[in-house]
PDB file of N, CA and C in Angstrom:
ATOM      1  N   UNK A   1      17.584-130.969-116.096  1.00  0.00           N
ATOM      2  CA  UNK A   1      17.890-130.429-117.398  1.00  0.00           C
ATOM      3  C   UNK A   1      16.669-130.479-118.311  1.00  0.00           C
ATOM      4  N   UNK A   2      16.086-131.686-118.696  1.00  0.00           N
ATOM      5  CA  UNK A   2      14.698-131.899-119.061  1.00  0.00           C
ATOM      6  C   UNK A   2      13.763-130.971-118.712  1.00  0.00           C
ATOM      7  N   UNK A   3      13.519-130.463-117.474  1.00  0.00           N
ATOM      8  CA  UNK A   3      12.635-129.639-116.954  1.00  0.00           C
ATOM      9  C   UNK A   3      12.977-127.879-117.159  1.00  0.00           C
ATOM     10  N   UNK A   4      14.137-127.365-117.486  1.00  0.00           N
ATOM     11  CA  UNK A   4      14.895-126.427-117.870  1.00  0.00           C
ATOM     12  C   UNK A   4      14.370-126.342-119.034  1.00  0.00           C
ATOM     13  N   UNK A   5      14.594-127.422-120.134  1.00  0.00           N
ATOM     14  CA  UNK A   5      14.216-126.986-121.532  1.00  0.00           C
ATOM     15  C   UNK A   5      12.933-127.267-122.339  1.00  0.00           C
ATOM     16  N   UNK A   6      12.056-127.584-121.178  1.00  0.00           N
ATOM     17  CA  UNK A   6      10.674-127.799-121.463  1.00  0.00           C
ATOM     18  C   UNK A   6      10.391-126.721-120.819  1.00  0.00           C
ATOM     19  N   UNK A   7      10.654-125.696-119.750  1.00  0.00           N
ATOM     20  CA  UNK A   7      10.248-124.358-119.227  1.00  0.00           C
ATOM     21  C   UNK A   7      10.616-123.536-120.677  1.00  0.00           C
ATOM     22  N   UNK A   8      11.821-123.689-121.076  1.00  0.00           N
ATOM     23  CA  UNK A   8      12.354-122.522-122.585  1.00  0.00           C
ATOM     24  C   UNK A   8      11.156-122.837-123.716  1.00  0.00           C
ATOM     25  N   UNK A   9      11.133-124.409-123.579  1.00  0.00           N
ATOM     26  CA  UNK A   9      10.191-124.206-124.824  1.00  0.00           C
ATOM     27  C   UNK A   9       8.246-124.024-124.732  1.00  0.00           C
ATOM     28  N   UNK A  10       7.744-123.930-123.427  1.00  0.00           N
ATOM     29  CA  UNK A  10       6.658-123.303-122.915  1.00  0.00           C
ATOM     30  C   UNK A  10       6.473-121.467-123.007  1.00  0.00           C
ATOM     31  N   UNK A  11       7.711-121.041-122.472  1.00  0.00           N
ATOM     32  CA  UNK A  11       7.747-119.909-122.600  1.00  0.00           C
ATOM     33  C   UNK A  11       7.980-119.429-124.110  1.00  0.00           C
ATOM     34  N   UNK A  12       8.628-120.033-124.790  1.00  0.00           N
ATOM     35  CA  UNK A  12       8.567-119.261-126.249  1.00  0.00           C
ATOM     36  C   UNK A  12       7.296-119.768-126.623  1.00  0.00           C
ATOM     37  N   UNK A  13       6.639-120.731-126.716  1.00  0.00           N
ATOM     38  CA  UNK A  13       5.243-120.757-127.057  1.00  0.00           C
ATOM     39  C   UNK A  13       4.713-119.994-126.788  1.00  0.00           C
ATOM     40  N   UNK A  14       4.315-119.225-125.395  1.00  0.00           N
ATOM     41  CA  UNK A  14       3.957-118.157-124.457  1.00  0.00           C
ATOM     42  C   UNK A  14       3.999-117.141-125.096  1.00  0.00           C
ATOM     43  N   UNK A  15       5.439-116.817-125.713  1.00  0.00           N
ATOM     44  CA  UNK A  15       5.346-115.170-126.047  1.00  0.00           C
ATOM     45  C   UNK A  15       5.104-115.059-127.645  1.00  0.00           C
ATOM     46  N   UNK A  16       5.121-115.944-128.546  1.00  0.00           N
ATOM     47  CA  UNK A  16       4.397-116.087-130.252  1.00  0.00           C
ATOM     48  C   UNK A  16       2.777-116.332-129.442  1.00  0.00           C
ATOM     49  N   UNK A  17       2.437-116.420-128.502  1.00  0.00           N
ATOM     50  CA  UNK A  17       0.845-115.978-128.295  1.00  0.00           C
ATOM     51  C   UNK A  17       0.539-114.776-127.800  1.00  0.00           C
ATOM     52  N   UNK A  18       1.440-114.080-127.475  1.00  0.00           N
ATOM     53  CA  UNK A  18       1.475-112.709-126.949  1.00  0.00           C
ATOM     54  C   UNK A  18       0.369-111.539-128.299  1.00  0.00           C
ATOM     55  N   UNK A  19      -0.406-110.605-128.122  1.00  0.00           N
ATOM     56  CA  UNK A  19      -1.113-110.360-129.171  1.00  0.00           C
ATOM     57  C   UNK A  19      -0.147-108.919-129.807  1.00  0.00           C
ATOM     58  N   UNK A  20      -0.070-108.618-130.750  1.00  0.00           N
ATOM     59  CA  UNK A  20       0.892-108.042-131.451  1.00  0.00           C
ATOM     60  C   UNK A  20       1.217-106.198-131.049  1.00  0.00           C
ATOM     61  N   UNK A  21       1.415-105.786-130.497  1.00  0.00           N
ATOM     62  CA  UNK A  21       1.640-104.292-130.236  1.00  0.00           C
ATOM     63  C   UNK A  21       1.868-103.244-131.260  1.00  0.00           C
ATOM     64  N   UNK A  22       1.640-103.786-132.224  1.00  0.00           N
ATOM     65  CA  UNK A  22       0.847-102.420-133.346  1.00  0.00           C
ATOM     66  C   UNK A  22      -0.068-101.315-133.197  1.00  0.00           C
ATOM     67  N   UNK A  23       0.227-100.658-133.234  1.00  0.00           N
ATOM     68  CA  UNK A  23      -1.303 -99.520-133.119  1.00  0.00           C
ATOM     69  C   UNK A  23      -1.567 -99.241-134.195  1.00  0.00           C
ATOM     70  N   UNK A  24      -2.709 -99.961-134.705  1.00  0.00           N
ATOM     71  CA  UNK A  24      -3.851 -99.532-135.954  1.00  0.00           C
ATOM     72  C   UNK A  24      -5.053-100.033-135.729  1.00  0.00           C
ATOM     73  N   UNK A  25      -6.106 -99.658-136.993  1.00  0.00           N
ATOM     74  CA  UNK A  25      -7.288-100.124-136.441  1.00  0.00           C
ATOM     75  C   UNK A  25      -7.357-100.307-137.946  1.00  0.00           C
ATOM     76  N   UNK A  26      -8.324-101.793-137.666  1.00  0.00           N
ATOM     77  CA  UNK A  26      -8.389-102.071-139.424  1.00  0.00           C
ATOM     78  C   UNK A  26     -10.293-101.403-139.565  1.00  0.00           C
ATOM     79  N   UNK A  27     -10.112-100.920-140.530  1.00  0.00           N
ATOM     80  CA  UNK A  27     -11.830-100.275-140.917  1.00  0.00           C
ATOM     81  C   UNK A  27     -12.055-100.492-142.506  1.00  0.00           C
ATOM     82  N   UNK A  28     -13.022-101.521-142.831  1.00  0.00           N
ATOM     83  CA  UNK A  28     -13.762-101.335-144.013  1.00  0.00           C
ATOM     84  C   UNK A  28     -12.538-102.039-145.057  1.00  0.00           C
ATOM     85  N   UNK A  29     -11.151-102.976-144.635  1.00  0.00           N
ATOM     86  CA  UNK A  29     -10.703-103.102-145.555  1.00  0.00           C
ATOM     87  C   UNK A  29      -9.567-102.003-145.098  1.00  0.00           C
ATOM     88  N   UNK A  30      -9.291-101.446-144.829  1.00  0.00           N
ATOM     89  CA  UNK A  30      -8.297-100.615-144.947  1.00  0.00           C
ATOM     90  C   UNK A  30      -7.787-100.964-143.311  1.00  0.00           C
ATOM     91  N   UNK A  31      -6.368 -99.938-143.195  1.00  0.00           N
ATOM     92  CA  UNK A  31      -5.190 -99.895-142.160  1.00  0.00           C
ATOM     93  C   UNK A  31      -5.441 -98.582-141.789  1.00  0.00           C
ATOM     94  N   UNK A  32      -5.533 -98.132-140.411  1.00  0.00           N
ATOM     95  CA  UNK A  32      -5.237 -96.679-140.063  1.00  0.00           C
ATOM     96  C   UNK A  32      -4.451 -96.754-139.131  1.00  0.00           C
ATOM     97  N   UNK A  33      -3.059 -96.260-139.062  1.00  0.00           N
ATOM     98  CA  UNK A  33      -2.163 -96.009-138.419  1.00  0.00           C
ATOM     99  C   UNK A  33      -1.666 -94.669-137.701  1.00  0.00           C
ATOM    100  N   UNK A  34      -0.432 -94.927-136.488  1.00  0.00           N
ATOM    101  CA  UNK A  34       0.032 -93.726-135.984  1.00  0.00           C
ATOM    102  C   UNK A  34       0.704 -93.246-136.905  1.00  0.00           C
ATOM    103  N   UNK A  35       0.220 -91.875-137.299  1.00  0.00           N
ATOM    104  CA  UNK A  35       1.291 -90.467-138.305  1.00  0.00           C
ATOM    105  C   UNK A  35       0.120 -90.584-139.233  1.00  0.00           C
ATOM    106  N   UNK A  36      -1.080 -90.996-139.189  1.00  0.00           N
ATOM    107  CA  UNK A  36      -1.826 -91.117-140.277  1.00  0.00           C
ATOM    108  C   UNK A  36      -2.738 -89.738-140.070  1.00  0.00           C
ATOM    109  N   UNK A  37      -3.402 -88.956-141.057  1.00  0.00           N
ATOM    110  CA  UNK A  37      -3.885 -87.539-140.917  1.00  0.00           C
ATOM    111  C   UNK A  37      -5.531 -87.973-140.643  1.00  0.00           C
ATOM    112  N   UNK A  38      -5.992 -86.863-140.263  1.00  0.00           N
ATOM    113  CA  UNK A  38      -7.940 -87.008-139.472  1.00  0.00           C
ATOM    114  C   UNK A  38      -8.342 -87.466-141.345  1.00  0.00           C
ATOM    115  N   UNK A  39      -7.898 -86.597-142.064  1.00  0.00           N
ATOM    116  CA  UNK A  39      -8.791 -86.672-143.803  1.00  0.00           C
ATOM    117  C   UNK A  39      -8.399 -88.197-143.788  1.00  0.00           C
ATOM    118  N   UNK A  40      -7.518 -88.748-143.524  1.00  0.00           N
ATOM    119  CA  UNK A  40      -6.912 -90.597-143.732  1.00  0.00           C
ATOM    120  C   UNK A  40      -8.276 -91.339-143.080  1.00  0.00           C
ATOM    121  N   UNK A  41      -7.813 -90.942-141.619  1.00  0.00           N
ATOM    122  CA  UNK A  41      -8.938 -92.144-140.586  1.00  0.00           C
ATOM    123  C   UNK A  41     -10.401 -91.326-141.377  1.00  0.00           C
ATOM    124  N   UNK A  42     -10.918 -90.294-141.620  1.00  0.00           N
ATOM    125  CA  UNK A  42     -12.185 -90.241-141.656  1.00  0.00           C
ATOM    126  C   UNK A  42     -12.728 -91.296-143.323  1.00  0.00           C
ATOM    127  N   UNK A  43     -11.614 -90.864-143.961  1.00  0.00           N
ATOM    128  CA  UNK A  43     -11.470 -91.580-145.105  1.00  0.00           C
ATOM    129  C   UNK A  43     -12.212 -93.254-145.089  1.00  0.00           C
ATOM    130  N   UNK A  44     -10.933 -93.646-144.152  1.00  0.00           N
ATOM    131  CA  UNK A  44     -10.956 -95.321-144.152  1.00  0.00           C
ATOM    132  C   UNK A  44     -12.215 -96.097-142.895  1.00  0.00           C
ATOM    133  N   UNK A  45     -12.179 -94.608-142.019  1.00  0.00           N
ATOM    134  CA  UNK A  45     -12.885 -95.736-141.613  1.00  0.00           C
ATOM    135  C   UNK A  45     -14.716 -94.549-141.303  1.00  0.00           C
ATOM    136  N   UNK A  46     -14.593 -93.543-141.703  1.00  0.00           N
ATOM    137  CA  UNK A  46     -15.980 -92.728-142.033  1.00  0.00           C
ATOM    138  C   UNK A  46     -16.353 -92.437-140.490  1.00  0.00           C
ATOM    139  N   UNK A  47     -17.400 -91.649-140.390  1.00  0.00           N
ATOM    140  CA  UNK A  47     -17.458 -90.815-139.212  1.00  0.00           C
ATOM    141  C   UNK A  47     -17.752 -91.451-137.415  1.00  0.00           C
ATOM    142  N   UNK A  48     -17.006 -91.136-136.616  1.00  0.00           N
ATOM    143  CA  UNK A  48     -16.790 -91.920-135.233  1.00  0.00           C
ATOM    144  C   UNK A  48     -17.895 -91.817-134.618  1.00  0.00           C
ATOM    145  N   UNK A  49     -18.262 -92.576-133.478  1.00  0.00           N
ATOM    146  CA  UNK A  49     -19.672 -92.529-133.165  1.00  0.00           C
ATOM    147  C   UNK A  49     -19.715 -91.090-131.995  1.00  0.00           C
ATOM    148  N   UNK A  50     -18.402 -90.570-131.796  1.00  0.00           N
ATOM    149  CA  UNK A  50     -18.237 -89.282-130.775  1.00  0.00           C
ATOM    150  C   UNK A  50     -16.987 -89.032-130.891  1.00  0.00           C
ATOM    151  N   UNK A  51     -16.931 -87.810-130.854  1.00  0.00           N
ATOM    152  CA  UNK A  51     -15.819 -86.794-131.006  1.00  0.00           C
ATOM    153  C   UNK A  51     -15.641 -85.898-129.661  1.00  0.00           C
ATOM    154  N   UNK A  52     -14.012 -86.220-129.122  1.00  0.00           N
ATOM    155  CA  UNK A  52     -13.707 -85.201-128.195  1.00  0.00           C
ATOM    156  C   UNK A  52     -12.198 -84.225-128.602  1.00  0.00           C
ATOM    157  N   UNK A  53     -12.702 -82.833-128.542  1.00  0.00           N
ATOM    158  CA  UNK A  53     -11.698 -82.430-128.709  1.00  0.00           C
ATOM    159  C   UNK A  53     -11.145 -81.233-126.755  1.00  0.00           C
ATOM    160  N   UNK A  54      -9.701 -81.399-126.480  1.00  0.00           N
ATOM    161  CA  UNK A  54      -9.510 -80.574-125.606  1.00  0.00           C
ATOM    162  C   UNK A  54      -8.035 -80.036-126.023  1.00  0.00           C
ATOM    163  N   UNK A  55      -8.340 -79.195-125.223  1.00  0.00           N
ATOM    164  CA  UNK A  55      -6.744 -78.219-125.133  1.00  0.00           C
ATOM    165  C   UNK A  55      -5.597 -78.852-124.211  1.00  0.00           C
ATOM    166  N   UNK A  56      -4.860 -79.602-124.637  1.00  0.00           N
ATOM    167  CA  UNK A  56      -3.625 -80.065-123.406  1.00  0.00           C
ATOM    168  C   UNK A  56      -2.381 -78.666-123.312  1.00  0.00           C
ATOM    169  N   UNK A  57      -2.230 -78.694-121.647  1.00  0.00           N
ATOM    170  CA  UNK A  57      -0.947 -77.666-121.515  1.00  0.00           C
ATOM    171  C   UNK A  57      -0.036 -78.211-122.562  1.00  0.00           C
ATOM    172  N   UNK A  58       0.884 -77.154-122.209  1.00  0.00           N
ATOM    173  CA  UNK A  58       2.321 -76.950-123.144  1.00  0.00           C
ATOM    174  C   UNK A  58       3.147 -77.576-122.428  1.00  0.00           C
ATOM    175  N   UNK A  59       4.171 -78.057-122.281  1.00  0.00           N
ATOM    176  CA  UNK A  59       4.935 -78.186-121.238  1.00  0.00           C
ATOM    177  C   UNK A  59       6.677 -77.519-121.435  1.00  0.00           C
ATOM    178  N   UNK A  60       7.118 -77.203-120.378  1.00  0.00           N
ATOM    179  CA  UNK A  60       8.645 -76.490-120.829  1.00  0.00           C
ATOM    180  C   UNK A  60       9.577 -77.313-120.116  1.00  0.00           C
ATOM    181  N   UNK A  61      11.000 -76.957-120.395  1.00  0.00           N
ATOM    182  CA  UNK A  61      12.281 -77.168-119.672  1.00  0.00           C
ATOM    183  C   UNK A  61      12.317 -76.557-118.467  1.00  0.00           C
ATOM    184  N   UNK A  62      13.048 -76.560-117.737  1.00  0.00           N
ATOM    185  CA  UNK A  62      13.773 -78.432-117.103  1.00  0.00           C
ATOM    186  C   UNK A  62      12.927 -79.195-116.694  1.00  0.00           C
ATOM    187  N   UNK A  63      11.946 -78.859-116.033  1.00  0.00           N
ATOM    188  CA  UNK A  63      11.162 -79.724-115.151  1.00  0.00           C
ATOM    189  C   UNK A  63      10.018 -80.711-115.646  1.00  0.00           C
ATOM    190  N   UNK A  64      10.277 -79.894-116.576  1.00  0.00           N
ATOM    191  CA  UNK A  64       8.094 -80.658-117.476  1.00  0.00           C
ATOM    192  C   UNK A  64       7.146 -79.964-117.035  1.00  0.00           C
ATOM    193  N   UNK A  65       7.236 -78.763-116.394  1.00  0.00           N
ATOM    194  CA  UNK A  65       6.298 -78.392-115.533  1.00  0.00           C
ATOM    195  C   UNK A  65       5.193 -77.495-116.610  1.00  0.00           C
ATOM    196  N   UNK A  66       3.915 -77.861-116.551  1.00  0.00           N
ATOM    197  CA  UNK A  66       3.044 -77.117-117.385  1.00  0.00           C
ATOM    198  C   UNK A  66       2.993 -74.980-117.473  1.00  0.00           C
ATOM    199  N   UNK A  67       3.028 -74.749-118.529  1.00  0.00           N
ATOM    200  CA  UNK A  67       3.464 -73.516-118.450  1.00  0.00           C
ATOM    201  C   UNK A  67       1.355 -72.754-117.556  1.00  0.00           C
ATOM    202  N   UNK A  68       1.987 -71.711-116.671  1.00  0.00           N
ATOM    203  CA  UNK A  68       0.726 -70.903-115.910  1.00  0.00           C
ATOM    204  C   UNK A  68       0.010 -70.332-116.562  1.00  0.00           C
ATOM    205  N   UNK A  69      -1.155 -70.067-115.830  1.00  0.00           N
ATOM    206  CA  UNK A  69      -1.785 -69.299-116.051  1.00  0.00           C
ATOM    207  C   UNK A  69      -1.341 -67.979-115.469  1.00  0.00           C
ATOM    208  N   UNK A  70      -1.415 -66.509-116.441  1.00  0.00           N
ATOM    209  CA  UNK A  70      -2.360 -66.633-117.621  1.00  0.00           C
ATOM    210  C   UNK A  70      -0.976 -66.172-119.048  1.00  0.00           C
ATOM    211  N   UNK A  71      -0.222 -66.799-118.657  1.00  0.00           N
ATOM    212  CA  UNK A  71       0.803 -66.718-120.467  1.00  0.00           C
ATOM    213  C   UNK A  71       0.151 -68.295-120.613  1.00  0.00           C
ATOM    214  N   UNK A  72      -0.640 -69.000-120.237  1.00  0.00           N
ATOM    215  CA  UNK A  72      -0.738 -70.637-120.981  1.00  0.00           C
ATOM    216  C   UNK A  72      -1.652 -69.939-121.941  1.00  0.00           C
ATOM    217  N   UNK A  73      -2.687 -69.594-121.586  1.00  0.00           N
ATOM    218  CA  UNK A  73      -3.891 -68.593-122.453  1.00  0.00           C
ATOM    219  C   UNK A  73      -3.746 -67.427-123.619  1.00  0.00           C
ATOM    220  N   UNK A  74      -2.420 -66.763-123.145  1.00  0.00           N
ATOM    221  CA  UNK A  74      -2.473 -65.605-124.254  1.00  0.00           C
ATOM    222  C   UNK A  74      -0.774 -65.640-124.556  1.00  0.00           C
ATOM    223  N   UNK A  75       0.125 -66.497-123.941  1.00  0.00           N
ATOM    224  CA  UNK A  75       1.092 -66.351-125.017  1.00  0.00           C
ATOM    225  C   UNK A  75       1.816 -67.655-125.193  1.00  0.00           C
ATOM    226  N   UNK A  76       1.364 -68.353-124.425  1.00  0.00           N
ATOM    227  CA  UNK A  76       2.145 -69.867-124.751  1.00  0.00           C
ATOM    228  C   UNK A  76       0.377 -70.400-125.282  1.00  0.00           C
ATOM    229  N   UNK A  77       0.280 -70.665-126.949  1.00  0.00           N
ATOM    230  CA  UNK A  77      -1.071 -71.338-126.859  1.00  0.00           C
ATOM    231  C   UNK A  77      -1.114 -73.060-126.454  1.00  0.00           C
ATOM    232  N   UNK A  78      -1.982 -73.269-125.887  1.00  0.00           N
ATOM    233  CA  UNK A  78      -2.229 -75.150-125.834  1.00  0.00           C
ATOM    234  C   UNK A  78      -2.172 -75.774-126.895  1.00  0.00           C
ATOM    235  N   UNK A  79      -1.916 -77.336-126.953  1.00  0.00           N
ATOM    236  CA  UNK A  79      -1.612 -78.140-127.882  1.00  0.00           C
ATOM    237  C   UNK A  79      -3.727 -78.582-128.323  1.00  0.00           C
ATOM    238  N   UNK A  80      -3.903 -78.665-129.198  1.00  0.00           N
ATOM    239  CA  UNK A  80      -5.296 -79.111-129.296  1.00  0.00           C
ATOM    240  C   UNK A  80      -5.510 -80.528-129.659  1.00  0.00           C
ATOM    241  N   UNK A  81      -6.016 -81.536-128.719  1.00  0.00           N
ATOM    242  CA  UNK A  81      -5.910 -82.925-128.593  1.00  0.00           C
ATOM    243  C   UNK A  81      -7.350 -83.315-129.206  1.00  0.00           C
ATOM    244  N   UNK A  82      -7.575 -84.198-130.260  1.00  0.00           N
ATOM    245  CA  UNK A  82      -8.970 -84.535-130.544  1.00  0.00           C
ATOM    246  C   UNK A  82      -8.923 -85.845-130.552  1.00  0.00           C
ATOM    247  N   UNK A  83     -10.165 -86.612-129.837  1.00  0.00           N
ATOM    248  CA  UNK A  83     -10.237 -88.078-129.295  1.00  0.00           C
ATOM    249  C   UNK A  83     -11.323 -88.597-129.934  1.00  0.00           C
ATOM    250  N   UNK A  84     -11.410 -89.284-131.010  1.00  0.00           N
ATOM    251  CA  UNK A  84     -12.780 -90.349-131.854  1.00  0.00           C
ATOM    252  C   UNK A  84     -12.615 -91.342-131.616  1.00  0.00           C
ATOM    253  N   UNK A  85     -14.356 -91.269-131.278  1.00  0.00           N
ATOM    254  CA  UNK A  85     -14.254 -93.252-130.523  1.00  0.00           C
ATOM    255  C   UNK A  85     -14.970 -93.950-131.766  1.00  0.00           C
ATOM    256  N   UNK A  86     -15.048 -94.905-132.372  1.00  0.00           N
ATOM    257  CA  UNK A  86     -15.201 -96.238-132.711  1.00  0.00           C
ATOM    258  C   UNK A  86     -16.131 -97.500-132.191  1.00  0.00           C
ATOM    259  N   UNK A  87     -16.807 -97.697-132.616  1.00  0.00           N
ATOM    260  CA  UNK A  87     -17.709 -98.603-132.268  1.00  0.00           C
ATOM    261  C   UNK A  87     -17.479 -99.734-133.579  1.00  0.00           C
ATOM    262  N   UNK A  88     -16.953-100.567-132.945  1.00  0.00           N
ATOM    263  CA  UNK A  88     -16.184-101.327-134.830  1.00  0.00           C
ATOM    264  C   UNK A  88     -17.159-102.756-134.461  1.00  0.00           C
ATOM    265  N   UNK A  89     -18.320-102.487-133.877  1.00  0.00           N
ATOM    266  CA  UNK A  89     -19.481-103.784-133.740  1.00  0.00           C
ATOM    267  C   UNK A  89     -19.357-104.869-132.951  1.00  0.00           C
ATOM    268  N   UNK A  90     -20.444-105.727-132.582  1.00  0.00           N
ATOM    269  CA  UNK A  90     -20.720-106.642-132.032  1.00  0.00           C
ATOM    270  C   UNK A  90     -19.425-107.808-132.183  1.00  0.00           C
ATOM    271  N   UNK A  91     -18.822-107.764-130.460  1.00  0.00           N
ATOM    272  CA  UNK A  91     -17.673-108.851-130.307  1.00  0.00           C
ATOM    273  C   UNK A  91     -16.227-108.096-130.301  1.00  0.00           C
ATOM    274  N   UNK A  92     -16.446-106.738-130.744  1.00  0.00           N
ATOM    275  CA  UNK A  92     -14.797-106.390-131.061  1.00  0.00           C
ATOM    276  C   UNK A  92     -14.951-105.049-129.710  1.00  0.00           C
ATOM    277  N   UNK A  93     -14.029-104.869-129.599  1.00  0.00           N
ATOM    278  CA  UNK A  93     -13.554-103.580-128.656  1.00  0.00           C
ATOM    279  C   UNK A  93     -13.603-102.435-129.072  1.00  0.00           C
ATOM    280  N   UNK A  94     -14.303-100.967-128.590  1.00  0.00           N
ATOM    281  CA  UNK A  94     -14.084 -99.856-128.986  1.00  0.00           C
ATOM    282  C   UNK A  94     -13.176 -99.390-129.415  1.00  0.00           C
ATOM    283  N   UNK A  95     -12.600 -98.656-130.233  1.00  0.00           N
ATOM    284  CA  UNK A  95     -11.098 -98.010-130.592  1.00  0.00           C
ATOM    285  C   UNK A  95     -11.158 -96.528-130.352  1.00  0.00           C
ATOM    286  N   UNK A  96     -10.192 -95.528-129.751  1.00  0.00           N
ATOM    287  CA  UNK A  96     -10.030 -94.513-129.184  1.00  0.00           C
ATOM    288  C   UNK A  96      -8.769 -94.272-130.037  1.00  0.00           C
ATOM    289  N   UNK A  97      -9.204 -93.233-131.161  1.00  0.00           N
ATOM    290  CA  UNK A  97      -7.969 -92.543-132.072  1.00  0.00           C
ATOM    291  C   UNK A  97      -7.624 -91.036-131.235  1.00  0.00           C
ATOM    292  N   UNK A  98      -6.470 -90.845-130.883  1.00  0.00           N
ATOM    293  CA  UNK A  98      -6.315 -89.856-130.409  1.00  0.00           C
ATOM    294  C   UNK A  98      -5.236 -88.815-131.498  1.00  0.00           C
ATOM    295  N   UNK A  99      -5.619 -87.581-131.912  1.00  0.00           N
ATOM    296  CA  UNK A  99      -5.004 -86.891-132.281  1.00  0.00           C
ATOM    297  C   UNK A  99      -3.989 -85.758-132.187  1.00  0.00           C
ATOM    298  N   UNK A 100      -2.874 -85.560-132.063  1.00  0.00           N
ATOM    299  CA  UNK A 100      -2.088 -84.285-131.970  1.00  0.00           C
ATOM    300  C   UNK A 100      -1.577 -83.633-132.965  1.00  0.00           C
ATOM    301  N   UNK A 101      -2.024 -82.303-133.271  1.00  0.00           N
ATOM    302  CA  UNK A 101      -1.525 -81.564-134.265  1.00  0.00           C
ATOM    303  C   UNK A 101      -1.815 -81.996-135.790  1.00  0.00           C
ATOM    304  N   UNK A 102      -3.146 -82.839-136.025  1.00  0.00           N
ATOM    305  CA  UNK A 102      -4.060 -83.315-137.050  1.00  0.00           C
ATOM    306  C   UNK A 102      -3.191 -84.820-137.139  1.00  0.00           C
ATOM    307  N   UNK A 103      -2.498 -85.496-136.987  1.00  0.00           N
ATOM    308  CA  UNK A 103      -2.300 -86.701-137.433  1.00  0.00           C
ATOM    309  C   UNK A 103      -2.728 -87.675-135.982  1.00  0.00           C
ATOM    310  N   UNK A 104      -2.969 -89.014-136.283  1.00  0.00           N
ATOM    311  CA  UNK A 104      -3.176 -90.353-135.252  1.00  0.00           C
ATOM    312  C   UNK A 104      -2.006 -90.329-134.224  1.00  0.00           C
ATOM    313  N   UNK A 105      -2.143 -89.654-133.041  1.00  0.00           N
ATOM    314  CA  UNK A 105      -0.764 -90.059-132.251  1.00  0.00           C
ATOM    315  C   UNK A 105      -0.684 -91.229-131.294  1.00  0.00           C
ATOM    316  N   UNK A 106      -1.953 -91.806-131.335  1.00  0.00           N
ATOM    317  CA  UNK A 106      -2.223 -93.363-130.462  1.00  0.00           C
ATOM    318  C   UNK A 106      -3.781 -93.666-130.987  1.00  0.00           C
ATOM    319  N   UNK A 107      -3.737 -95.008-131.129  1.00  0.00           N
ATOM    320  CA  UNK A 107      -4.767 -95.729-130.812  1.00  0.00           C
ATOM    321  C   UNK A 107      -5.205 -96.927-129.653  1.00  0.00           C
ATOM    322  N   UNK A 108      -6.039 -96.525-128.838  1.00  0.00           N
ATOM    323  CA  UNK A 108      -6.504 -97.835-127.584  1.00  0.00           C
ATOM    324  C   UNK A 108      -7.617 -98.231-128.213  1.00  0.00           C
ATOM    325  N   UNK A 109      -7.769 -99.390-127.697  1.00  0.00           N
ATOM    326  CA  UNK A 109      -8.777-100.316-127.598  1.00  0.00           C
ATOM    327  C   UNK A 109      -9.404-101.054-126.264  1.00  0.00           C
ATOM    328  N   UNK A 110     -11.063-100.655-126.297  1.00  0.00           N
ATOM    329  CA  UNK A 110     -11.527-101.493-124.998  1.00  0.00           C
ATOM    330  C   UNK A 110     -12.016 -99.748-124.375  1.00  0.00           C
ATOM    331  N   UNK A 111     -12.188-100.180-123.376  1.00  0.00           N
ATOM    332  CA  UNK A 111     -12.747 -98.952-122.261  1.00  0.00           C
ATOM    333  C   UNK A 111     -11.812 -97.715-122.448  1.00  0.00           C
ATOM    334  N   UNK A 112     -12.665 -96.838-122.393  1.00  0.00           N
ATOM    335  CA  UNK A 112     -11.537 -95.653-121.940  1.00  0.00           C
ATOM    336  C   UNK A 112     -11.552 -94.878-120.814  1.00  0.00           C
ATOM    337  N   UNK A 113     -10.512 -94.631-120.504  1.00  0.00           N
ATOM    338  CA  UNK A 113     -10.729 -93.902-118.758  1.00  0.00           C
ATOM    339  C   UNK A 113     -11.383 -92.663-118.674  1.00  0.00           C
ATOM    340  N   UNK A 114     -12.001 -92.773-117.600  1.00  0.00           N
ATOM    341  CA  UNK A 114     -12.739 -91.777-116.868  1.00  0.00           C
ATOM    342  C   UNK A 114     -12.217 -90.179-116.511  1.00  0.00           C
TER     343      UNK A 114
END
């Protein structure tokens, strides 16, 4: 029994150390969050050290299946995805703001994939 409630109270220690699952990035004093607009983040935290912007398919019903070529091109247009990386200095992790349709729709931190 002893050993039961010294496992409960290890593990809740365990998970109040868990690091918090927010997505923002703090810059200069300020908060930039998901739903936040490009004029916000350029605002708070001023210009990224690289900018990617691409075209992601559309996707339709039922399947998810990305709409073809060539109505993806001339009548279904692509979603336009823009990706600013962050260099927030010595000791901290890169931040990767990703955009859909001008507002923050994720932020990562650390490496970004290949």
């Amino acid at each position: 029994m002893k050993i039961l409630l010294n496992a409960c109270i290890a593990g809740s220690f365990a998970l109040l150390c868990l690091p918090a699952c927010a997505d923002s990035l703090r810059c200069n004093g300020h908060f930039t969050q998901i739903g936040d607009s490009r004029v916000s983040v350029l605002y708070k935290c001023g210009e990224p050290l690289l900018r990617d912007t691409y075209c992601a398919p559309i996707y339709y019903d039922p399947w998810l299946n990305p709409v073809p070529e060539p109505w993806a091109s001339t009548v279904v247009p692509c979603q336009r995805i823009d990706e600013w990386l962050y260099d927030r200095g010595p000791g901290n992790l890169m931040a990767t703001v990703r955009f859909r349709s001008g507002v923050v729709q994720s932020i990562r931190y650390g490496r970004t994939p290949q």
